[in-house]
Structures are given as structure tokens and as C-alpha cells.
C-alpha atoms as a PDB file:
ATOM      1  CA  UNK A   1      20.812  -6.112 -10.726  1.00  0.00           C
ATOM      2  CA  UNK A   2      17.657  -6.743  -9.130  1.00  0.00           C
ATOM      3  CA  UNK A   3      14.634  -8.696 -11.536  1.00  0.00           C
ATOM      4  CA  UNK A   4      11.374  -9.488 -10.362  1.00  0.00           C
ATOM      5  CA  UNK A   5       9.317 -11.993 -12.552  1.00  0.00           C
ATOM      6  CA  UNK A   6       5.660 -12.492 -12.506  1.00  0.00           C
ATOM      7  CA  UNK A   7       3.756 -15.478 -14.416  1.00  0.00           C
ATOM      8  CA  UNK A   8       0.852 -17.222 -13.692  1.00  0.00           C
ATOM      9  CA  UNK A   9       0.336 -20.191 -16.098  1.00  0.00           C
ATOM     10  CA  UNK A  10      -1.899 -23.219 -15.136  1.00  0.00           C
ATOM     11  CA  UNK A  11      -5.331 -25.305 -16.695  1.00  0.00           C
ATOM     12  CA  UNK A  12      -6.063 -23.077 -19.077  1.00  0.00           C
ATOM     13  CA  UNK A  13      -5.217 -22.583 -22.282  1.00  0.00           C
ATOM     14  CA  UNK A  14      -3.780 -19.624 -22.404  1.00  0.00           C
ATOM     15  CA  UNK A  15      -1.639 -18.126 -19.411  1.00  0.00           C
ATOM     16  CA  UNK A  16      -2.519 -15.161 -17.534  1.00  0.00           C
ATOM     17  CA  UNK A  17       0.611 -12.973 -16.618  1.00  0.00           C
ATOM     18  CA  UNK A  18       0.624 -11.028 -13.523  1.00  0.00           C
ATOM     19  CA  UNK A  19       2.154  -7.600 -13.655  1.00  0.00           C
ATOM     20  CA  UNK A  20       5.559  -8.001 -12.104  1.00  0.00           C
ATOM     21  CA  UNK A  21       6.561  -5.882  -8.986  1.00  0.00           C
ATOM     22  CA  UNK A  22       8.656  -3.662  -9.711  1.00  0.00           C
ATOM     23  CA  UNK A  23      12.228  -3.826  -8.708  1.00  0.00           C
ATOM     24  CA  UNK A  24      11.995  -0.262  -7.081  1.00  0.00           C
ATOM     25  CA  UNK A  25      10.097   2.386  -5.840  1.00  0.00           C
ATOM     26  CA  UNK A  26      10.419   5.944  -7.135  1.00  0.00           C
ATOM     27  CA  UNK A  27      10.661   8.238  -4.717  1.00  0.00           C
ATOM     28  CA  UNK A  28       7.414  10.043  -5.585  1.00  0.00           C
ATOM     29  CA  UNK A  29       6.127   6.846  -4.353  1.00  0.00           C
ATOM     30  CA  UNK A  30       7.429   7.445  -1.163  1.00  0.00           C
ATOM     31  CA  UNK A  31       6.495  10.486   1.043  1.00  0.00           C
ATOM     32  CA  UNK A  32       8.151  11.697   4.650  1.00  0.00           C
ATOM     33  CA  UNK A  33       5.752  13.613   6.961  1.00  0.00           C
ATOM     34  CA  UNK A  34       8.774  14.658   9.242  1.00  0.00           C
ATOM     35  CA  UNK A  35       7.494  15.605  13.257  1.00  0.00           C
ATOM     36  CA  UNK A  36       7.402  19.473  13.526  1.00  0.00           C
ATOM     37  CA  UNK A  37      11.424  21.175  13.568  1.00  0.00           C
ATOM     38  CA  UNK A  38      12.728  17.748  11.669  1.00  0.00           C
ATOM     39  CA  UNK A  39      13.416  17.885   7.795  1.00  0.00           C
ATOM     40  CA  UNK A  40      12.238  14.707   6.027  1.00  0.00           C
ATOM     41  CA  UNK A  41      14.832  12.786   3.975  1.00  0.00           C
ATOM     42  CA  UNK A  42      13.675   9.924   1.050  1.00  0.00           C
ATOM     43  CA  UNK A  43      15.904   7.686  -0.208  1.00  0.00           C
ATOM     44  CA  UNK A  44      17.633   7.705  -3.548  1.00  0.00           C
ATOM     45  CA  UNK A  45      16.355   4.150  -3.990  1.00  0.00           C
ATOM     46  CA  UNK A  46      13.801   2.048  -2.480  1.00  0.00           C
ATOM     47  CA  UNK A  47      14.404  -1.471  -3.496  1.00  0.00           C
ATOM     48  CA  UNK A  48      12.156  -4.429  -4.093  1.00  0.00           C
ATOM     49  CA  UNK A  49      12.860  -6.828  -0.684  1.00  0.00           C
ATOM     50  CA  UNK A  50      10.480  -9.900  -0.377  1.00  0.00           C
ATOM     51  CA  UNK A  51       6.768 -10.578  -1.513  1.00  0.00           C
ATOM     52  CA  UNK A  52       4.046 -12.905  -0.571  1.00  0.00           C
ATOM     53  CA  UNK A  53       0.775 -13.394  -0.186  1.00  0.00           C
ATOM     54  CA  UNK A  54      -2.383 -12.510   1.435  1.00  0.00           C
ATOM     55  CA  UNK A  55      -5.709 -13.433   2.190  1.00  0.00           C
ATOM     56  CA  UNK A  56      -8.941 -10.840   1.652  1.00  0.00           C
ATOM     57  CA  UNK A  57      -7.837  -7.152   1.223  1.00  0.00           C
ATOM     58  CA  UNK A  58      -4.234  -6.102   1.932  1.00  0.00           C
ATOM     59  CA  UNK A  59      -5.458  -2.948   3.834  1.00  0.00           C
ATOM     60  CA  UNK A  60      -7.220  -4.082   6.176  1.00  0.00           C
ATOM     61  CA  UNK A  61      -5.674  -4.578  10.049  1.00  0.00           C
ATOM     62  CA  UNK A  62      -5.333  -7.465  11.165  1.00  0.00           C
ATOM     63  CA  UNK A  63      -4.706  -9.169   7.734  1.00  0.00           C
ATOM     64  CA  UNK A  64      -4.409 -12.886   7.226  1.00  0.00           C
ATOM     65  CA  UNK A  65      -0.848 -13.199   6.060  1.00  0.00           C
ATOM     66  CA  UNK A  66      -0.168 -16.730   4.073  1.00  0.00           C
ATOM     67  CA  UNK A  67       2.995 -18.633   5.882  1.00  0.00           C
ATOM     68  CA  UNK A  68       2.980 -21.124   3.152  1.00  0.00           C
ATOM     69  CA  UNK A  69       5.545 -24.193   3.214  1.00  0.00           C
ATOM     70  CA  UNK A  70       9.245 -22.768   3.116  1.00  0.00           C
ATOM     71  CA  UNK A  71      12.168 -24.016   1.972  1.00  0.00           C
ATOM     72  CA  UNK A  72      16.029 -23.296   1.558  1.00  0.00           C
ATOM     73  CA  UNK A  73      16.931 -24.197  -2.150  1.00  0.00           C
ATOM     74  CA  UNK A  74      20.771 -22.365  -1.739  1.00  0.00           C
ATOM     75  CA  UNK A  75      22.915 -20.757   0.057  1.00  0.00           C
ATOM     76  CA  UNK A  76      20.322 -17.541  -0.520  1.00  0.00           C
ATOM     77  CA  UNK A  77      17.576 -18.902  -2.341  1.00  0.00           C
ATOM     78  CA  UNK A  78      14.336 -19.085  -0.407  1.00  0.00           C
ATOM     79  CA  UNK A  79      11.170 -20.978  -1.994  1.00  0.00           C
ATOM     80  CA  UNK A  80       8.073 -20.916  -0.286  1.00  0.00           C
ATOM     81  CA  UNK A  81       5.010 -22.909  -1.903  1.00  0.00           C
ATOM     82  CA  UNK A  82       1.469 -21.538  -1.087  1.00  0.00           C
ATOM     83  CA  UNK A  83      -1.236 -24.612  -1.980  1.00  0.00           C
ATOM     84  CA  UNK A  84      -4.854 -24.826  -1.936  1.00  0.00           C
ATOM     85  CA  UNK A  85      -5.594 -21.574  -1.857  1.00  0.00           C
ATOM     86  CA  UNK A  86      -9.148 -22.077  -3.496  1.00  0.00           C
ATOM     87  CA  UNK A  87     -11.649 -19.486  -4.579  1.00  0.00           C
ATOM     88  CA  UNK A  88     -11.024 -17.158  -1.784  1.00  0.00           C
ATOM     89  CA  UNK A  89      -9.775 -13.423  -2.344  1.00  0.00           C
ATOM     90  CA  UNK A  90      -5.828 -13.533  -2.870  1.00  0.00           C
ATOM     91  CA  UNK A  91      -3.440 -10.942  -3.233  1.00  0.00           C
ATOM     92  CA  UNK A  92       0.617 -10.349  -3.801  1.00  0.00           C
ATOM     93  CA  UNK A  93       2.381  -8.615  -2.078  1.00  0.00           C
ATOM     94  CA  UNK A  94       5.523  -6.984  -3.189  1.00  0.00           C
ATOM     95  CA  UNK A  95       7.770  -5.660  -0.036  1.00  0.00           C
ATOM     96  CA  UNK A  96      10.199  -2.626  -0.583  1.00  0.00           C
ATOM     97  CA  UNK A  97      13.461  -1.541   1.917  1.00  0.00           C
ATOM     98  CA  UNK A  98      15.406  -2.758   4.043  1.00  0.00           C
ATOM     99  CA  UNK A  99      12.683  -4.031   6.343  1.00  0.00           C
ATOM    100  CA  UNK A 100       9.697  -4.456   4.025  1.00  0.00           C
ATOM    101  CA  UNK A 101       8.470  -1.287   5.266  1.00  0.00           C
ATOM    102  CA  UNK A 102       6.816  -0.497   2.518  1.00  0.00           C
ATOM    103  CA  UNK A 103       4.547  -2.343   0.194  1.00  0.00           C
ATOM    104  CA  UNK A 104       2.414  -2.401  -3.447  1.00  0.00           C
ATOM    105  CA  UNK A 105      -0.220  -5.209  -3.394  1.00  0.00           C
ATOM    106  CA  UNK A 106      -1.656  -7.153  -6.377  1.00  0.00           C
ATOM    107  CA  UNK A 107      -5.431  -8.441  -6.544  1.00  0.00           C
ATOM    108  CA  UNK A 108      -5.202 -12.191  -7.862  1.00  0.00           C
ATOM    109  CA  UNK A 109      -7.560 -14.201 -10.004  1.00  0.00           C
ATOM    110  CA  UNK A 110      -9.836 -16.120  -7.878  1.00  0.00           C
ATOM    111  CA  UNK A 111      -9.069 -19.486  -9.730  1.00  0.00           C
ATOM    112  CA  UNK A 112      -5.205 -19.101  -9.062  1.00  0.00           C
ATOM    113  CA  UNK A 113      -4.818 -22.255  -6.854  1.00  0.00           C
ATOM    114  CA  UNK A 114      -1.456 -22.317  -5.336  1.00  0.00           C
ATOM    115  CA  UNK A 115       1.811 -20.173  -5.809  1.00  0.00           C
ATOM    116  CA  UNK A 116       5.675 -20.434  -5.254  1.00  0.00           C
ATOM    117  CA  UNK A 117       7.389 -17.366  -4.085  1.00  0.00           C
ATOM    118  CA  UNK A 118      11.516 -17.891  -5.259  1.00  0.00           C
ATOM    119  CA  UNK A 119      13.551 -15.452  -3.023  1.00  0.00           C
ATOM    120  CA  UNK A 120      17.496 -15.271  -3.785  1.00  0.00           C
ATOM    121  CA  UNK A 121      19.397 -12.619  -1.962  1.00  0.00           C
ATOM    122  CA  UNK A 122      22.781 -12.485  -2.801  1.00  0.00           C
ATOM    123  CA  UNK A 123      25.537 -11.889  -1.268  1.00  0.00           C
ATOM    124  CA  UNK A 124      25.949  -8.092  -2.489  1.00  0.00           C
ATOM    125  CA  UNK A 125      21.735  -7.704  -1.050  1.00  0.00           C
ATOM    126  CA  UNK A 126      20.802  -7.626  -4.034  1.00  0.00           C
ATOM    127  CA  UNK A 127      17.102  -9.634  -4.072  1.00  0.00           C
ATOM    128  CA  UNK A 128      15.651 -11.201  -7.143  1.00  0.00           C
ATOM    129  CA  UNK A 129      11.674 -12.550  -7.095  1.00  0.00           C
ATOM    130  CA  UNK A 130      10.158 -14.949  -8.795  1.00  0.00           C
ATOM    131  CA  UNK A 131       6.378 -15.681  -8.515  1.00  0.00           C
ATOM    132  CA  UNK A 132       4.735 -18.511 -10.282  1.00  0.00           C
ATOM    133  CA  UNK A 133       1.172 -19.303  -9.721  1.00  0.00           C
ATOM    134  CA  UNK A 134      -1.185 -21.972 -11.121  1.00  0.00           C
ATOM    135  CA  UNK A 135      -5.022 -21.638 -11.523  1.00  0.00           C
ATOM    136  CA  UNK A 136      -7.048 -24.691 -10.353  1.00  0.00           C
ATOM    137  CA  UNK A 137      -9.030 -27.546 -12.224  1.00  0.00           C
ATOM    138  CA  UNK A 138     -12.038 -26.038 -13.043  1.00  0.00           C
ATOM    139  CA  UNK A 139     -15.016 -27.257 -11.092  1.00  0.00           C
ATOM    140  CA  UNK A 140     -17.734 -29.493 -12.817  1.00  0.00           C
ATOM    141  CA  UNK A 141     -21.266 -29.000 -11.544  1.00  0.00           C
ATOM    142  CA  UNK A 142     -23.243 -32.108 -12.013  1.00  0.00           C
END
């Protein structure tokens, strides 16, 4: 079964929690504009494939895609660790198919500081996502 879990916790005193992505797509979400003489075919299932983040609006071309610092924790666990990501305009990115072809985005609070992205894939492609972010010290003006 494929899970997806969202939480942002940090400095404050009470924890903000993300919405999670969503393990799937419907396939309302998804629409086929076949070429003229083809028939366009959706999928039963679209399924939730990676996420990560982004820098300023999602939609915009070319985007600043975060690499952030990546590590293999398993055999098919992935964890990558986005830091000091400061007051700019942040958002998550939740990847569906295959391929990632498709994607939902999430606007982030501006305070949320750094992240950790937990991919496992297992053996059967199944892909579960875990997001964890942290919201920054608060700044003191003198």
C-alpha cells in the first residue's frame, strides 16, 4: 500500500501540518487530448512517485528545483535533507506515474526552514513519502 505523510513541526508551539499528497490521482484529475484519428486512454491509477521541493512558483518555466543533500538510508530508502531554506517562497511538490509526469504542488509557510524528503520504493514499486519540515528560529529585531 502506498502512504504519504505530511508534518511540519518545528519552534513553535504548536505544529503546523501540511496536507499530505495524496497517494493517487483520480482519473478526473488526469485528462488525454489525443492528436486528431487517436482515441485517448487514462489510466486506472495514477500513483504517487517522488516529491520535492521548489523555489518561487511551481508554474513557472524555468523553475528553481531544490537538489538538496541526498542520501541512501536502505536498500530503497532515499532521504534527501533540504537546509536553510530561509524566508524565500517554497513549495512541495508531489510527483505522480511512472516518470513523475505529472504533478500537485503545495505553497509552504515562509518560516519553514529546512525539510527531509524520506523516499522508500519497494521492491513490488510500491513508493511511500514522508515529508518533515521544521520552521526556523524566529528572528529578533533589535
Amino acid at each position: 500500500m502506498i502512504a504519504a505523510t505530511l508534518l511540519l513541526a518545528g519552534a513553535a508551539s504548536t505544529g503546523f501540518e501540511v496536507p499530505q499528497c495524496p497517494p493517487e490521482l483520480s482519473t478526473e484529475a488526469v485528462q488525454v487530448r489525443p492528436a486528431p484519428g487517436w482515441t485517448g486512454v487514462t489510466p486506472s491509477r495514477v500513483l504517487l512517485s517522488n516529491a520535492g521541493l521548489v523555489i518561487g512558483r511551481p508554474d513557472v518555466d524555468p523553475r528553481a528545483e531544490l537538489r538538496g543533500d541526498a542520501r541512501q538510508r536502505g536498500k530503497h530508502i532515499t532521504e534527501t535533507t533540504y537546509a536553510g531554506l530561509g524566508s524565500q517562497e517554497k513549495w512541495l511538490i508531489c510527483s505522480y506515474g511512472q516518470g513523475g509526469e505529472l504533478e500537485q504542488a503545495y505553497p509552504l509557510p515562509l518560516s519553514v526552514d529546512s525539510c527531509v524528503i524520506r523516499v522508500n520504493r519497494s521492491q513490488y514499486n510500491n513508493t511511500d513519502v514522508s515529508v518533515k519540515c521544521s520552521i526556523g528560529a524566529p528572528t529578533r529585531k533589535p
